[in-house]
Protein backbone atom coordinates (compact mmCIF):
# COMPACT_ATOMS: atom_id res chain seq x y z
CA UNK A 1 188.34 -78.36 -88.33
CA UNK A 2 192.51 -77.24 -87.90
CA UNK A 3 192.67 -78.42 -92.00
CA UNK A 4 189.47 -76.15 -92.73
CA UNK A 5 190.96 -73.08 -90.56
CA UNK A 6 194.78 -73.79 -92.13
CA UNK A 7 192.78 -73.68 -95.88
CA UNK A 8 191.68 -70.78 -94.90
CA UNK A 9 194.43 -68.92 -93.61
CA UNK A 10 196.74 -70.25 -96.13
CA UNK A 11 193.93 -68.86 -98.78
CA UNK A 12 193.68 -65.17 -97.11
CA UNK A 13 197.93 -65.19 -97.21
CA UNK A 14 199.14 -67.63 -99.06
CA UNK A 15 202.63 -67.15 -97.31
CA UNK A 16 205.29 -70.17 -97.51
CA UNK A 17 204.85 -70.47 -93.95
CA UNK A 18 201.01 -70.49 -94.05
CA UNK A 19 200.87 -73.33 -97.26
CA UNK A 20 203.92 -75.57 -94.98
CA UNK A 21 201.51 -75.66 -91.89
CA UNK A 22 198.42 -76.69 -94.14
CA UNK A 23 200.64 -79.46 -95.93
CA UNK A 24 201.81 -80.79 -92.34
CA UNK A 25 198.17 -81.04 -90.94
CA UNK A 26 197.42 -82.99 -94.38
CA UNK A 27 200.13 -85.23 -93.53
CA UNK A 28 199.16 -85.65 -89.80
CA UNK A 29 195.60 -86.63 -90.96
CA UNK A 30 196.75 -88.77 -93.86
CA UNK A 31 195.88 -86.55 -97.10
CA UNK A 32 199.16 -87.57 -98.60
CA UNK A 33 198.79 -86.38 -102.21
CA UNK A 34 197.07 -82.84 -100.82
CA UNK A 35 200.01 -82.49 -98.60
CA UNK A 36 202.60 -83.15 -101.40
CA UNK A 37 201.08 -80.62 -103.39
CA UNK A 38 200.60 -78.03 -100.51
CA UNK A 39 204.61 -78.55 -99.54
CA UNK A 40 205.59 -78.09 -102.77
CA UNK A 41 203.67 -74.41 -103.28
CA UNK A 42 204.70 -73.75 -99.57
CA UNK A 43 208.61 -74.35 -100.98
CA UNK A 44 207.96 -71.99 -103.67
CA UNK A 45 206.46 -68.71 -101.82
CA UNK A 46 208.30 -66.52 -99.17
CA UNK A 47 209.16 -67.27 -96.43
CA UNK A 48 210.15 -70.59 -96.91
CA UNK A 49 211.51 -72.66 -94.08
CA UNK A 50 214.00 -74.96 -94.94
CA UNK A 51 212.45 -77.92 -92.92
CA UNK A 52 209.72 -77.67 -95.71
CA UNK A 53 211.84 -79.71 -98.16
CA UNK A 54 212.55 -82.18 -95.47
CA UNK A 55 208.32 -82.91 -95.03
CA UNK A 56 208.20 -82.61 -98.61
CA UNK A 57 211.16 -85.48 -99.41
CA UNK A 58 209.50 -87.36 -96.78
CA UNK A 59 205.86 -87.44 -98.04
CA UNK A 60 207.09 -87.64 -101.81
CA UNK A 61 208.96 -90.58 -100.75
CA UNK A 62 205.75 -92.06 -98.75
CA UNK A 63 203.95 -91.68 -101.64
CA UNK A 64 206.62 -93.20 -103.97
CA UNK A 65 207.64 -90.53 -105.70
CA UNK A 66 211.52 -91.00 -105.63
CA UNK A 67 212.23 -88.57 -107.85
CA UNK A 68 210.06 -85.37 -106.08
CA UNK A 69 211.33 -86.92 -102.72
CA UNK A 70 215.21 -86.64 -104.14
CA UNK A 71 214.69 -83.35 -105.63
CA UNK A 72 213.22 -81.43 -102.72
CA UNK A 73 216.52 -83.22 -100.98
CA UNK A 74 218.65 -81.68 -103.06
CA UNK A 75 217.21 -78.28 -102.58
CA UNK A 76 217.21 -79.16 -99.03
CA UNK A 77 220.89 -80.10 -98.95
CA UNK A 78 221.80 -76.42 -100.93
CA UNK A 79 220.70 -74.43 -97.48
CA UNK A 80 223.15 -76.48 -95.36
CA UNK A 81 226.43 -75.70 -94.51
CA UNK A 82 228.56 -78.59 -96.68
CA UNK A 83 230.48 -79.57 -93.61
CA UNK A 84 227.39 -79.54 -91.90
CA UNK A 85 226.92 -83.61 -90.34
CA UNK A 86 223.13 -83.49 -91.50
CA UNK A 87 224.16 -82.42 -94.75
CA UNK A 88 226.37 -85.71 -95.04
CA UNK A 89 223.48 -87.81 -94.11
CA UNK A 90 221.21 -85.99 -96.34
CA UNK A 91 223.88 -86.37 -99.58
CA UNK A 92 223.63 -90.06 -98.39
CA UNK A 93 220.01 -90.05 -98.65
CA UNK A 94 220.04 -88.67 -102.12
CA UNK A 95 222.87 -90.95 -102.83
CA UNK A 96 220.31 -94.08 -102.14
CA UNK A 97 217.31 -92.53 -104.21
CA UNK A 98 219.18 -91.76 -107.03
CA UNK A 99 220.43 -95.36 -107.36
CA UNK A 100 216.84 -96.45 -106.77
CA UNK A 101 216.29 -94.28 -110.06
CA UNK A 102 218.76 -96.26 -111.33
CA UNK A 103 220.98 -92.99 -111.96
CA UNK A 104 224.14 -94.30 -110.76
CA UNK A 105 226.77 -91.43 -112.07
CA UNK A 106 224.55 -88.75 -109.76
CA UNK A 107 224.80 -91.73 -106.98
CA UNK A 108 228.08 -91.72 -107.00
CA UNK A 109 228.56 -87.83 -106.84
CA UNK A 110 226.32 -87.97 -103.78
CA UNK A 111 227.85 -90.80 -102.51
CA UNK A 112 231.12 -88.90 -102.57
CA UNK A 113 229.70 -86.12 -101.02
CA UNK A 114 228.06 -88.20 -98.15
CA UNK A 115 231.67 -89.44 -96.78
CA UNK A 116 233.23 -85.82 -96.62
């Protein structure tokens, strides 16, 4: 019933905020590739939370996507403050997926960035 009255809501005012709430009750209840999808639109409408890349990167990842998962990190990791501590452990984190893509030069950049 909360996914049918978040489809809803997110369909009346299809805000950033409305689309990120729908995509976390997908998660919570398992519908991994709706959720993806729903994150991503909910990244890409005002107002957009910055947490949103965070759920997205995580359920991208979930679902094996490395590359969605590393991208919404790195759009993630451009809202924080560089100096930031999350934002070292975040460069980290896209420091790991892109050598998982086997893309070691933008590994190394991260890596770099992740020991600021």
């Amino acid at each position: 019933k909360a996914i049918g009255a978040l489809q809803h809501a997110a369909s009346m005012e299809p805000t950033g905020e409305a689309l990120a709430l729908l995509g976390e009750a997908r998660v919570d209840a398992g519908e991994l590739p709706l959720a993806e999808g729903t994150l991503q639109q909910a990244t890409q409408k005002p107002p957009v939370d910055r947490g949103t890349f965070l759920r997205l990167a995580h359920t991208a990842e979930r679902l094996g996507h490395t590359r969605g998962a590393r991208s919404a990190l790195v759009d993630y990791y451009s809202l924080l403050d560089p100096q930031d501590r999350q934002a070292l452990e975040i460069a980290r984190r896209i420091a790991d997926l892109s050598t998982q893509l086997g893309e070691l030069r933008p590994a190394a950049e991260w890596a770099s960035r992740g020991k600021q």
